[in-house]
N, C-alpha and C. Protein backbone atom coordinates (compact mmCIF):
# COMPACT_ATOMS: atom_id res chain seq x y z
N UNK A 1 0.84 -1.16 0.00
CA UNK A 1 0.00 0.00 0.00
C UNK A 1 0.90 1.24 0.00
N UNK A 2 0.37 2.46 -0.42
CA UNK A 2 0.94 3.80 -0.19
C UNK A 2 0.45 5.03 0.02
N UNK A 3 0.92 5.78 0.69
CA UNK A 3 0.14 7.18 0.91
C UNK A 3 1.01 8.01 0.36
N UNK A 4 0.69 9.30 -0.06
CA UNK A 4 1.42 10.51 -0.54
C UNK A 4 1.04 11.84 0.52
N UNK A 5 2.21 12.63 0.80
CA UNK A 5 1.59 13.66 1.89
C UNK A 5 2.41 14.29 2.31
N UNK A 6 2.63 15.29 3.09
CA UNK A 6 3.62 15.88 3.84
C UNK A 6 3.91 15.98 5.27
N UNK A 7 4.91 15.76 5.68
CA UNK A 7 5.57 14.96 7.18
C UNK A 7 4.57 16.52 7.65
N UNK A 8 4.19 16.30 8.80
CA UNK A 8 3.57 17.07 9.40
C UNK A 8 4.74 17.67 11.03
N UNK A 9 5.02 15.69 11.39
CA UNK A 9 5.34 15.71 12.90
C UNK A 9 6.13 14.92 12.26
N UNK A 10 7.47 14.53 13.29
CA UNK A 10 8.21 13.70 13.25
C UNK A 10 8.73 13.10 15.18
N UNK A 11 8.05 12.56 15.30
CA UNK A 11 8.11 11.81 16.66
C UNK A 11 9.49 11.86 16.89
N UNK A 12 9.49 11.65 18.67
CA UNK A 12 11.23 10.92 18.96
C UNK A 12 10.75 9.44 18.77
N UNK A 13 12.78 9.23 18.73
CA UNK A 13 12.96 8.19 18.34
C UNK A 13 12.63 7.16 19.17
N UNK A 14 12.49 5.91 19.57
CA UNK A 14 12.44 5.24 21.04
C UNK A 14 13.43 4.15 20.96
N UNK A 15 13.31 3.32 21.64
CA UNK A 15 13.95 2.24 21.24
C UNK A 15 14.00 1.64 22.50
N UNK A 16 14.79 0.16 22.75
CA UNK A 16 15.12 -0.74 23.67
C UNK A 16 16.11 -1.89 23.30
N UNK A 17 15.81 -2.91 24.00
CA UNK A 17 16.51 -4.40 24.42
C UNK A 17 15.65 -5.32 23.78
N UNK A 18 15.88 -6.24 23.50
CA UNK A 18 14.60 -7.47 23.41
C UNK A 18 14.43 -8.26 24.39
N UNK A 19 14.07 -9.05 24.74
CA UNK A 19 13.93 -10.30 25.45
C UNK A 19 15.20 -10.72 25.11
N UNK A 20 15.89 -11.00 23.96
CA UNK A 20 17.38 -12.00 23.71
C UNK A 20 18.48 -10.96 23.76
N UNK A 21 18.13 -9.76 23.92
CA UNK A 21 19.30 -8.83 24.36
C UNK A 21 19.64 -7.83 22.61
N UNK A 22 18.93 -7.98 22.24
CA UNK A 22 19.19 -7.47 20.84
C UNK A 22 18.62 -6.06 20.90
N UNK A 23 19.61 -4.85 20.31
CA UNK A 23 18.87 -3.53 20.40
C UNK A 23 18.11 -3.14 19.39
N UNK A 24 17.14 -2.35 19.87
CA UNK A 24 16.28 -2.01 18.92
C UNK A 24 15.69 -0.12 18.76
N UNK A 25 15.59 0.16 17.44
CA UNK A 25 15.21 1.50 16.96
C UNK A 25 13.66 1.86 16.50
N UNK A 26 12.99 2.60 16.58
CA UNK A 26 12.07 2.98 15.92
C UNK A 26 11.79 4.28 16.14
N UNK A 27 11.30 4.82 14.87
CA UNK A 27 10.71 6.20 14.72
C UNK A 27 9.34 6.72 14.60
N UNK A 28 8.62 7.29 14.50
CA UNK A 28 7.23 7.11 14.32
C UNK A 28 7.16 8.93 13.37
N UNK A 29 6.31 8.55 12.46
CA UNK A 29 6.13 10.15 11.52
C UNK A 29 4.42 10.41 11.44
N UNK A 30 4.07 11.53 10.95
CA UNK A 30 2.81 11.82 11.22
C UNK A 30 2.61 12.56 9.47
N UNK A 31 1.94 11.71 8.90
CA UNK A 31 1.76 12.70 7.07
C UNK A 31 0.18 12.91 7.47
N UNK A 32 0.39 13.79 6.57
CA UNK A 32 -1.34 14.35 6.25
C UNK A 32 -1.48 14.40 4.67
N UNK A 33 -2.33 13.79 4.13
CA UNK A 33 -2.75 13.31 2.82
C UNK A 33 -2.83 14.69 2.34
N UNK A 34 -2.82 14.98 1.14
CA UNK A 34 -3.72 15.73 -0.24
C UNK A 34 -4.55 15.52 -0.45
N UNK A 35 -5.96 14.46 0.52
CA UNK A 35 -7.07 14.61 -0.81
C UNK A 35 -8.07 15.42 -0.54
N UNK A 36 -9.38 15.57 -0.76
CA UNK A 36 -9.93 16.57 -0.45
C UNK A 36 -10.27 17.04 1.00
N UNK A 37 -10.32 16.05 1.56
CA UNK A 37 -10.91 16.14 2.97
C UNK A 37 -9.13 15.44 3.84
N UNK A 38 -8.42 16.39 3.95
CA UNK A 38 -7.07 15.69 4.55
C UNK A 38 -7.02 14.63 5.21
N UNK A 39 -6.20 13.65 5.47
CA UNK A 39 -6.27 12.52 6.82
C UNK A 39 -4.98 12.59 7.59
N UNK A 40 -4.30 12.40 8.34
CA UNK A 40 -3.43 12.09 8.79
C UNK A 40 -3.60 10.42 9.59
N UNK A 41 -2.15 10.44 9.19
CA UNK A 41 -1.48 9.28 9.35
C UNK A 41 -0.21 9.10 9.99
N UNK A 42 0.01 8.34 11.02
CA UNK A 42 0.83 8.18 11.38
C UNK A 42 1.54 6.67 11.32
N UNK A 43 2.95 6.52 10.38
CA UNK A 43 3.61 5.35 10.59
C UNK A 43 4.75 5.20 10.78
N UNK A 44 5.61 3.89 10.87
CA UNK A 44 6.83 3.98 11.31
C UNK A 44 7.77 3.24 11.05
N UNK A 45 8.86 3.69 11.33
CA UNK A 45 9.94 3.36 10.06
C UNK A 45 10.89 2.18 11.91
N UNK A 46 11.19 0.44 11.19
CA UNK A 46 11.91 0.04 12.94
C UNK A 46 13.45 -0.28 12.31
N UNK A 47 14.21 0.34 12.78
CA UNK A 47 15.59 -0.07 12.91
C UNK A 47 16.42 1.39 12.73
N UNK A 48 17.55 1.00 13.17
CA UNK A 48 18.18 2.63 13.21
C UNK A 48 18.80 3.00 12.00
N UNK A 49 19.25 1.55 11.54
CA UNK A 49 19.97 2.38 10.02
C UNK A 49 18.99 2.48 8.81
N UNK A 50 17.92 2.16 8.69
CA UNK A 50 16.48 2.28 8.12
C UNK A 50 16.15 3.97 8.39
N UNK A 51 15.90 3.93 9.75
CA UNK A 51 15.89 5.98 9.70
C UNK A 51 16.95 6.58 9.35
N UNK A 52 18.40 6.47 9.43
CA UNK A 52 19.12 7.48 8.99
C UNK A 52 18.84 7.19 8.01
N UNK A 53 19.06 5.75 7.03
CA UNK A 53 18.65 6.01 5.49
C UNK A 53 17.49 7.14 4.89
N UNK A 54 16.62 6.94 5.59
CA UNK A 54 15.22 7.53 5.33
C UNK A 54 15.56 8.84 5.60
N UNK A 55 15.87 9.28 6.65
CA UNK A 55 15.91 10.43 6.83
C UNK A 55 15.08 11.53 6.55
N UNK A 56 13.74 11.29 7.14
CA UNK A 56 12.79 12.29 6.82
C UNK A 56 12.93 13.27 7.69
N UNK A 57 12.63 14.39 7.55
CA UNK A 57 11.93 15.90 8.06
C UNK A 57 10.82 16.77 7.80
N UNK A 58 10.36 17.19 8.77
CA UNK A 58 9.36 18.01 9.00
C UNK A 58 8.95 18.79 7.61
N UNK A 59 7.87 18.64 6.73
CA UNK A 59 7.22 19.85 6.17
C UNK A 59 7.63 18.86 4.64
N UNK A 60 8.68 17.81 4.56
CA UNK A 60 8.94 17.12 3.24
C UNK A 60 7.91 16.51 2.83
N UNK A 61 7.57 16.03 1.32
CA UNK A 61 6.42 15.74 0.62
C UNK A 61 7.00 14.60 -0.19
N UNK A 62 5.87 13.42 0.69
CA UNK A 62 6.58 11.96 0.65
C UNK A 62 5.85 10.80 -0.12
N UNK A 63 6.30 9.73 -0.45
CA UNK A 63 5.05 8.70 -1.11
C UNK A 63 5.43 7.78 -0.12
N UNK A 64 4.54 7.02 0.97
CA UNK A 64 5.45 6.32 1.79
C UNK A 64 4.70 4.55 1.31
N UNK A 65 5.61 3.80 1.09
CA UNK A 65 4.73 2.23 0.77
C UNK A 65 4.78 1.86 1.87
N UNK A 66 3.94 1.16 2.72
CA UNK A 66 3.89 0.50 3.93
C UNK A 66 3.03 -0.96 3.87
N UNK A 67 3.34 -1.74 4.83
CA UNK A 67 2.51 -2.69 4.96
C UNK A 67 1.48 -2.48 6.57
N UNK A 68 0.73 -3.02 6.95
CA UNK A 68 -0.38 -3.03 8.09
C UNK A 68 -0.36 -3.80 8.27
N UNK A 69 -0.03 -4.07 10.33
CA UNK A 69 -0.23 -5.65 10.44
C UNK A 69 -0.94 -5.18 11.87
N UNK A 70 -1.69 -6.27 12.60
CA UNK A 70 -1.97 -6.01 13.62
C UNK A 70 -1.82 -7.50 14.53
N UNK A 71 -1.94 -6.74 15.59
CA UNK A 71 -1.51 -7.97 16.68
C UNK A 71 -2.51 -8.29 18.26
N UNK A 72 -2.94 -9.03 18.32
CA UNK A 72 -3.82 -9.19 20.04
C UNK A 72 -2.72 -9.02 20.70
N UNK A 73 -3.32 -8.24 22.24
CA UNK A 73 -2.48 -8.39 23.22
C UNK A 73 -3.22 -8.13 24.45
N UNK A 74 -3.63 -9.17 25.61
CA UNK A 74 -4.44 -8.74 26.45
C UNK A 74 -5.49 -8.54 26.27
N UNK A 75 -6.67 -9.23 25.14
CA UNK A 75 -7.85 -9.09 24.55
C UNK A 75 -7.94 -7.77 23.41
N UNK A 76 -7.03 -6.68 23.79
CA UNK A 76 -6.76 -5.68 22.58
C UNK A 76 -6.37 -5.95 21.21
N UNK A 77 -6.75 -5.11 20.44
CA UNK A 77 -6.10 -4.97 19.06
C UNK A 77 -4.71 -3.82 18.74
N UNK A 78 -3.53 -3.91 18.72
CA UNK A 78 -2.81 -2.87 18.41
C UNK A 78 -2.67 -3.25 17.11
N UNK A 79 -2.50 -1.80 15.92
CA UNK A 79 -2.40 -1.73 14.39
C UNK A 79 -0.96 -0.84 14.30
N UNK A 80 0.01 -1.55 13.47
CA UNK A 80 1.03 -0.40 13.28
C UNK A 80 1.32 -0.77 11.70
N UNK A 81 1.38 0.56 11.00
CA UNK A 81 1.60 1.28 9.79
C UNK A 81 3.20 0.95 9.55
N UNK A 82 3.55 -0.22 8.96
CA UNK A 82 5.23 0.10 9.03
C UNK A 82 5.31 0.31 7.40
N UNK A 83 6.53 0.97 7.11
CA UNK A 83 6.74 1.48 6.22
C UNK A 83 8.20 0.78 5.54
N UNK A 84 8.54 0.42 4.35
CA UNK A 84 9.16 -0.18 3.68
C UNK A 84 9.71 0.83 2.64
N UNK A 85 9.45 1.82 2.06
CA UNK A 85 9.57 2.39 0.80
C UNK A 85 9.41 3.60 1.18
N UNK A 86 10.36 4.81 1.18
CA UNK A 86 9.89 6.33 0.73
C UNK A 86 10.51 6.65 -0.34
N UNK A 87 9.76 7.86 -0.63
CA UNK A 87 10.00 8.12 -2.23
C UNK A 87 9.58 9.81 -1.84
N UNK A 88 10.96 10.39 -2.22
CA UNK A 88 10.41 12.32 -1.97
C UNK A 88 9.69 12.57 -3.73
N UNK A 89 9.11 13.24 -3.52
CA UNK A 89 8.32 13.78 -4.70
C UNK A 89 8.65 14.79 -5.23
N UNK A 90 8.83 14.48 -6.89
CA UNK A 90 9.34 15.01 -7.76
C UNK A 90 8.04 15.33 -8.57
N UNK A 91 6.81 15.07 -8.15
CA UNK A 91 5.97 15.57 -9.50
C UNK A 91 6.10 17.59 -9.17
N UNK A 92 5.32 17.38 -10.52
CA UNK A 92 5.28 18.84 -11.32
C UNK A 92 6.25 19.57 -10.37
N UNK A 93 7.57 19.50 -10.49
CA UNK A 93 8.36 19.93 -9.32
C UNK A 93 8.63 20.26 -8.25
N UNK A 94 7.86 19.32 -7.45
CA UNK A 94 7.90 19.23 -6.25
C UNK A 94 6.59 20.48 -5.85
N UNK A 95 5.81 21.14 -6.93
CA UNK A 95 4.90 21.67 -6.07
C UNK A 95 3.25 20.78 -6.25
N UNK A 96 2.78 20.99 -4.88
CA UNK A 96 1.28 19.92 -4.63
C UNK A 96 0.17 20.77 -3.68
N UNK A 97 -1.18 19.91 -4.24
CA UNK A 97 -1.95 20.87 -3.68
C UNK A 97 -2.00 21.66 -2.67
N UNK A 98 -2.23 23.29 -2.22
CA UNK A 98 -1.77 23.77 -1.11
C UNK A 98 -0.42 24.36 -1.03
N UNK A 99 -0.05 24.43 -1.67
CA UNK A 99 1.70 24.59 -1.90
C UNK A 99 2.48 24.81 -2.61
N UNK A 100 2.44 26.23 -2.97
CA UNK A 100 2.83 27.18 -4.33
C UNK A 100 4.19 27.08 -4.46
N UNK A 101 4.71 26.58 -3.94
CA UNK A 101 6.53 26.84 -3.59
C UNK A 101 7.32 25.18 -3.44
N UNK A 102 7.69 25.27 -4.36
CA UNK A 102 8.42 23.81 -4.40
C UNK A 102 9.45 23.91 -3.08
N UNK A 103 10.10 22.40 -2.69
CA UNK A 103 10.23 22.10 -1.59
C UNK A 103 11.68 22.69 -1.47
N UNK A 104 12.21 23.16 -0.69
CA UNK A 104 13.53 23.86 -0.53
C UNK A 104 14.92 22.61 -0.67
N UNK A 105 14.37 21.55 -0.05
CA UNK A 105 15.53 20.25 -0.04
C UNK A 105 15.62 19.84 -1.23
N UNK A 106 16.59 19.17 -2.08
CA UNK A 106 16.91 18.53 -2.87
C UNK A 106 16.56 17.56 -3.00
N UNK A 107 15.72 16.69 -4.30
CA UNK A 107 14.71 15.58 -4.31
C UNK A 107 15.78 14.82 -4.07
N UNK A 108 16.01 13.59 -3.23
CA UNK A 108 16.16 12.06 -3.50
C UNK A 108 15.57 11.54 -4.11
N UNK A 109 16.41 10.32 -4.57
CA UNK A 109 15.76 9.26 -5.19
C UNK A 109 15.11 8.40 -4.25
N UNK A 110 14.55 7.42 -4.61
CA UNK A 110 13.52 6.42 -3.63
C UNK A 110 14.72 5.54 -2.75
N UNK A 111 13.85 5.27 -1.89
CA UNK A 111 14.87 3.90 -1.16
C UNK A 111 14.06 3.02 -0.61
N UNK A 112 14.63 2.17 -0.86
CA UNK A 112 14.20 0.57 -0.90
C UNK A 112 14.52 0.53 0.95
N UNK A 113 14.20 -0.47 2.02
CA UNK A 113 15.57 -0.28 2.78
C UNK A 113 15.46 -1.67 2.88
N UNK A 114 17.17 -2.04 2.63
CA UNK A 114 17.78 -3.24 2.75
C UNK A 114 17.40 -4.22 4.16
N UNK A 115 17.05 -5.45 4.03
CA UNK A 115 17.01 -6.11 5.11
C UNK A 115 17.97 -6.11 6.41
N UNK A 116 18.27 -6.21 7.54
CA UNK A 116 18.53 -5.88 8.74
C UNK A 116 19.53 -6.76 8.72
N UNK A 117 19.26 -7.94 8.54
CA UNK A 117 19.99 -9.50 8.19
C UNK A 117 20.13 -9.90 6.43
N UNK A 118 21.49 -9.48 6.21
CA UNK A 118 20.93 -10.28 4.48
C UNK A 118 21.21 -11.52 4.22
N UNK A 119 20.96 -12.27 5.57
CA UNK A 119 20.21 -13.18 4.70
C UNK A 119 19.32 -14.11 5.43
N UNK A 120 18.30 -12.66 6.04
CA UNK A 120 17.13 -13.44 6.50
C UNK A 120 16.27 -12.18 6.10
N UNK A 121 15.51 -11.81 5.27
CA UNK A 121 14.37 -10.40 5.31
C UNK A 121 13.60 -10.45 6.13
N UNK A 122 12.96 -11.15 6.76
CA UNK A 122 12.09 -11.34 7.43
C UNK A 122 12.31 -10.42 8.53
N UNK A 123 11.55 -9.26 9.05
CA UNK A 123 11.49 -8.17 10.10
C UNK A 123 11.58 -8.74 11.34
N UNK A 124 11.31 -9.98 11.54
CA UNK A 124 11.18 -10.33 13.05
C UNK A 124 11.98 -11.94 13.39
């Protein structure tokens, strides 16, 4: 799946330990759509060299591919938005609805982000 939009918020970072002692990164971002009636969204990018790759900021205009997974815990439902793919936007040069002034940063190209383990992809 993908959304297109501009970083609104950019959360701190958090992170921890695992259970097997392994450290861990995550970031969390906040876009708000273009379409007529805005949405915001918030998803998140897990590992640390995944965010510096990514390297998003505040006010940038993004295509983000993500997958949705959700999980029981304690009779609850938690849903998290993780994200696999950003892509800064290059249409009609970087200007989009709302936004007469193309983006001051220099477009990147897309990034893929490489598995954590190469040679296990699997996130978990």
């Amino acid at each position: 799946m993908e959304v297109r939009g501009k970083i609104i918020a950019v959360l701190p970072e958090q992170g921890g330990t695992s259970k097997t002692g392994n450290e861990w990164k995550k970031q969390e971002y906040v876009l708000e759509t273009y379409d007529q009636y805005p949405k915001k969204v918030c998803f998140q990018i897990f590992g640390g060299d995944k965010i510096e790759q990514a390297a998003i900021q505040a006010g940038e205009d993004l295509t983000v591919f993500f997958d949705i997974e959700s999980r029981e815990y304690n009779g609850r439902w938690y849903t998290n938005i993780n994200a696999w793919k950003v892509e800064r936007d290059a249409a009609a040069g970087g200007v989009t609805p709302g936004n007469a002034m193309p983006p001051s940063a220099p477009i990147a190209p897309a990034q893929d982000f490489p598995p954590s383990n190469p040679t296990d992809d699997l996130p978990f």
